[in-house]
Every structure is written in structure tokens, then in C-alpha cells.
N, C-alpha and C. Protein backbone atom coordinates (compact mmCIF):
# COMPACT_ATOMS: atom_id res chain seq x y z
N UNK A 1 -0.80 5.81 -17.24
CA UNK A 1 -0.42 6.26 -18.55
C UNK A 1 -0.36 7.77 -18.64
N UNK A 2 -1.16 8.25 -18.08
CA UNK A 2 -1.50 9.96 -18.18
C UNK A 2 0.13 10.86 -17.93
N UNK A 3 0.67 9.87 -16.69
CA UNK A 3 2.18 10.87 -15.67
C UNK A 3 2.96 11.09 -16.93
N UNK A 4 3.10 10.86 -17.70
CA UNK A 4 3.93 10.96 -19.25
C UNK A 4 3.83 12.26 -19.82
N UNK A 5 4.89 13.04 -20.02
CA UNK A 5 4.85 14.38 -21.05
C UNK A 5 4.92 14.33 -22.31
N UNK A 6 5.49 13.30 -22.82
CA UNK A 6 5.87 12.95 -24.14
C UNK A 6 5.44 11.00 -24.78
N UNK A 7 5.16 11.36 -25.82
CA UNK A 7 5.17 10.05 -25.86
C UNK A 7 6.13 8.82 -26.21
N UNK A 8 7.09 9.68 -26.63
CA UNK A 8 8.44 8.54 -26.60
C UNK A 8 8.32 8.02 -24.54
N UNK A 9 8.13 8.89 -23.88
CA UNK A 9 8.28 8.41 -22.33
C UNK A 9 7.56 7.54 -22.00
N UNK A 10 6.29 7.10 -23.07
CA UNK A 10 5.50 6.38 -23.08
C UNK A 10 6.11 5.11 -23.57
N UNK A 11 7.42 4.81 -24.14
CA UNK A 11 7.85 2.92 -24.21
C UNK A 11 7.20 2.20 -24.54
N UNK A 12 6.89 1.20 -24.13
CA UNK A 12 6.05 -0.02 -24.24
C UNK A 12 4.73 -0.01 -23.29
N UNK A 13 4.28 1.18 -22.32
CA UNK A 13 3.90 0.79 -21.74
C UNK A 13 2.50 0.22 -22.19
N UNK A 14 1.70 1.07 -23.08
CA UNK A 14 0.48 0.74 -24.00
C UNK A 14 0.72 -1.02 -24.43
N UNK A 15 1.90 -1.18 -25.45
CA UNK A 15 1.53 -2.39 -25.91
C UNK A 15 1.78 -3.45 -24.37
N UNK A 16 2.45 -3.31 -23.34
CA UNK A 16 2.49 -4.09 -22.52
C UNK A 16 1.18 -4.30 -21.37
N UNK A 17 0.26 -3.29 -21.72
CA UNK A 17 -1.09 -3.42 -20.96
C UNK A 17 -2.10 -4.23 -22.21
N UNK A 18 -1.68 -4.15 -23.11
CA UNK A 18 -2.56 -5.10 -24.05
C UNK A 18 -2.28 -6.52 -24.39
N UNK A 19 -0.91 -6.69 -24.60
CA UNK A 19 -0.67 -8.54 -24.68
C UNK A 19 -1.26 -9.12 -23.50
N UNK A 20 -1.29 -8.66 -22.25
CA UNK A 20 -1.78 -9.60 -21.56
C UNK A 20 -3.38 -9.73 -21.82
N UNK A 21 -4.01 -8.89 -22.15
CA UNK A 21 -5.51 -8.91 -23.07
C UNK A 21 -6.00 -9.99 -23.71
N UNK A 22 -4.92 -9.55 -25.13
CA UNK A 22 -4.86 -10.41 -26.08
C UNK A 22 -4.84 -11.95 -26.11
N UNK A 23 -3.78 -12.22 -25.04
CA UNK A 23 -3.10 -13.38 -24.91
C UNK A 23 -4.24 -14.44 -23.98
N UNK A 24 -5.60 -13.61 -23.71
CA UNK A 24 -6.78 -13.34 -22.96
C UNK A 24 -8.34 -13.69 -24.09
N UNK A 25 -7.45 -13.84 -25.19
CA UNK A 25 -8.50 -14.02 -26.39
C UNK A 25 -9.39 -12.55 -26.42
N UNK A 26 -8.68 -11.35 -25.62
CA UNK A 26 -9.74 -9.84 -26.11
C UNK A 26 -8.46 -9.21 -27.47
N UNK A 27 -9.48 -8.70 -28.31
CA UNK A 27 -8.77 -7.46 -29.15
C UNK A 27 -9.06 -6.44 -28.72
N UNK A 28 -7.69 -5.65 -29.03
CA UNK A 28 -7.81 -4.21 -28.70
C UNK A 28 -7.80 -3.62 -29.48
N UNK A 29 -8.96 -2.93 -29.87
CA UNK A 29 -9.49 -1.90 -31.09
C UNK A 29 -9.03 -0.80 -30.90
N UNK A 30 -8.60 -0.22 -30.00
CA UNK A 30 -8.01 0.98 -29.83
C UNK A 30 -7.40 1.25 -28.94
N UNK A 31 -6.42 2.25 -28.98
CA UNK A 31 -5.83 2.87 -27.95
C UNK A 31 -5.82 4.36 -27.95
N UNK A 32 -6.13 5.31 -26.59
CA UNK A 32 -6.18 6.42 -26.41
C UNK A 32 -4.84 7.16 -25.51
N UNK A 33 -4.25 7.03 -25.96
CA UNK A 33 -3.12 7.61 -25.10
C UNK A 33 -3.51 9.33 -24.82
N UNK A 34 -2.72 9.91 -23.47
CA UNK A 34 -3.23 10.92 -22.95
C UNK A 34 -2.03 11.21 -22.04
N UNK A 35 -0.91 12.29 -22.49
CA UNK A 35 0.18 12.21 -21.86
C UNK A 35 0.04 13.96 -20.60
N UNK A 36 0.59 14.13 -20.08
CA UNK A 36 0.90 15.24 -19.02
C UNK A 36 -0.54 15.37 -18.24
N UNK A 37 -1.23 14.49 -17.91
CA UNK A 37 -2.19 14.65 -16.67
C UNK A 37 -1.24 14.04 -15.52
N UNK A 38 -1.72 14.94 -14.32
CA UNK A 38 -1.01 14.72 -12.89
C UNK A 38 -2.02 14.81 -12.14
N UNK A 39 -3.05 15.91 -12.09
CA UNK A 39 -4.55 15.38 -10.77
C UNK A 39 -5.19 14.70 -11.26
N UNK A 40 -5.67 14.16 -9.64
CA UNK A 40 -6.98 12.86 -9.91
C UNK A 40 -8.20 13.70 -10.92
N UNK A 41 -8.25 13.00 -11.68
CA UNK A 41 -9.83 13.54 -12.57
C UNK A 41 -9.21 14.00 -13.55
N UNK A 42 -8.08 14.50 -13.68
CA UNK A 42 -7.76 15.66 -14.77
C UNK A 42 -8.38 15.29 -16.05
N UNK A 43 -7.90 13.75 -16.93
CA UNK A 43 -8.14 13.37 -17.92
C UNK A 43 -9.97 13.58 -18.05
N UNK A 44 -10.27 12.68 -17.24
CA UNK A 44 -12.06 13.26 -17.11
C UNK A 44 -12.93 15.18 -17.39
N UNK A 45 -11.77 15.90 -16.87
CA UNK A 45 -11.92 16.86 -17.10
C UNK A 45 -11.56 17.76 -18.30
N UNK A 46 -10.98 17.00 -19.19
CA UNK A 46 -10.22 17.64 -20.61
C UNK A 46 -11.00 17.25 -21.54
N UNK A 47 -12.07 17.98 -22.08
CA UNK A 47 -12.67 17.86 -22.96
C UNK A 47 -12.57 17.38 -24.63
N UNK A 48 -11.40 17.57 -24.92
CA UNK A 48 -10.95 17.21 -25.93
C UNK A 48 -10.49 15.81 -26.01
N UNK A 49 -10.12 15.22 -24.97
CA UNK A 49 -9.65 13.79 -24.29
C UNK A 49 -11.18 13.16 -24.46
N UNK A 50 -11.76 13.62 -24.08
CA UNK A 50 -13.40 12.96 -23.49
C UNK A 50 -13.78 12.74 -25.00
N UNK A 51 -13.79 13.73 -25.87
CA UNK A 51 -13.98 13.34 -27.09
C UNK A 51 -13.88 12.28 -28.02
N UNK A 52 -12.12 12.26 -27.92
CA UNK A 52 -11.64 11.21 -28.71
C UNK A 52 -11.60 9.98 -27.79
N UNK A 53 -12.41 9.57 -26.49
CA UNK A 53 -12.76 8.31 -25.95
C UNK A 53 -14.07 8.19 -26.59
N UNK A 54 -15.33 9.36 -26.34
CA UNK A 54 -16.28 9.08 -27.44
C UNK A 54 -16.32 8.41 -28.74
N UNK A 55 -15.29 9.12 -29.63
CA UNK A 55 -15.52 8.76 -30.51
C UNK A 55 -14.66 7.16 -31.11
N UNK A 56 -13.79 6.77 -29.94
CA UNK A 56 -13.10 5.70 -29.95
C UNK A 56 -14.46 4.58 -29.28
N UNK A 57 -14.97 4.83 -28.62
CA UNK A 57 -16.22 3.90 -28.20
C UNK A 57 -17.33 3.55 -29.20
N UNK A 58 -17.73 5.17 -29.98
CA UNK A 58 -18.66 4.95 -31.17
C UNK A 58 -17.60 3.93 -32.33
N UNK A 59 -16.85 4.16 -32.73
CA UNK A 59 -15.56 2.75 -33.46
C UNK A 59 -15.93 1.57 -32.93
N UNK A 60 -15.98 1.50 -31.30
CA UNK A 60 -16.18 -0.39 -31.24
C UNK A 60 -17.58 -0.38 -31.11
N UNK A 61 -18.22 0.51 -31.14
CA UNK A 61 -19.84 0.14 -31.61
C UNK A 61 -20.25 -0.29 -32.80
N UNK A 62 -19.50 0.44 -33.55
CA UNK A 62 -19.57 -0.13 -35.11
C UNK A 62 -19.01 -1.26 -35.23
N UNK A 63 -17.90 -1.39 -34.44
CA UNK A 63 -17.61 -2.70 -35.34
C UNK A 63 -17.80 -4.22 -34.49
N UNK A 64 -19.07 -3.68 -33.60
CA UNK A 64 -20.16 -4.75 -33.06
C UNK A 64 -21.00 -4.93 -34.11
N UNK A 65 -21.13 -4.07 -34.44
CA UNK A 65 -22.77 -4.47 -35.44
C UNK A 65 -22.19 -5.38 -36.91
């Protein structure tokens, strides 16, 4: 998902990694898209990225409880 500059270049590919999920009996509470990473790690290394996975994780914590 990351090789993407834009997110129109991004298509279907998000919803096509989730129907097969779904169709799996999982919901997908979220999605983090993260476009123009090219090195290994990069996304790991972008702090602002790391964030909004945080705070997308604290979301399905809540809505465990």
C-alpha cells in the first residue's frame, strides 16, 4: 500500500484487502492508508504515521470494551 503517491493511485486496493476479511466474519474498524513510502521501515520510521496507527488501535480498544 505505502508504493502509492497519491491516493486516487490507491483504487480499490484497501477495500480489496478487506472483503476477503469480512467475507471471513472479521470487521474492519479502520483503515490507515500511508501513500509515498519506498524503503524497508520507512512507514515505521514516520512518526506522524506511527501516531495515527496508535491512535487507530486505542479506537479498537474502545470499542472492545
Amino acid at each position: 500500500m505505502a508504493e502509492q503517491t497519491k491516493p486516487a493511485e490507491r483504487g480499490f486496493a484497501i477495500e480489496a484487502m478487506q472483503r476477503p476479511l469480512e467475507a471471513l466474519g472479521f470487521e474492519v474498524t479502520d483503515t490507515l492508508p500511508a501513500e509515498g513510502y519506498f524503503e524497508k521501515s520507512a512507514v515505521a520510521r514516520d512518526p506522524v504515521v506511527q501516531e495515527r496507527a496508535r491512535e487507530a488501535g486505542r479506537r479498537f480498544a474502545r470499542g472492545l470494551m
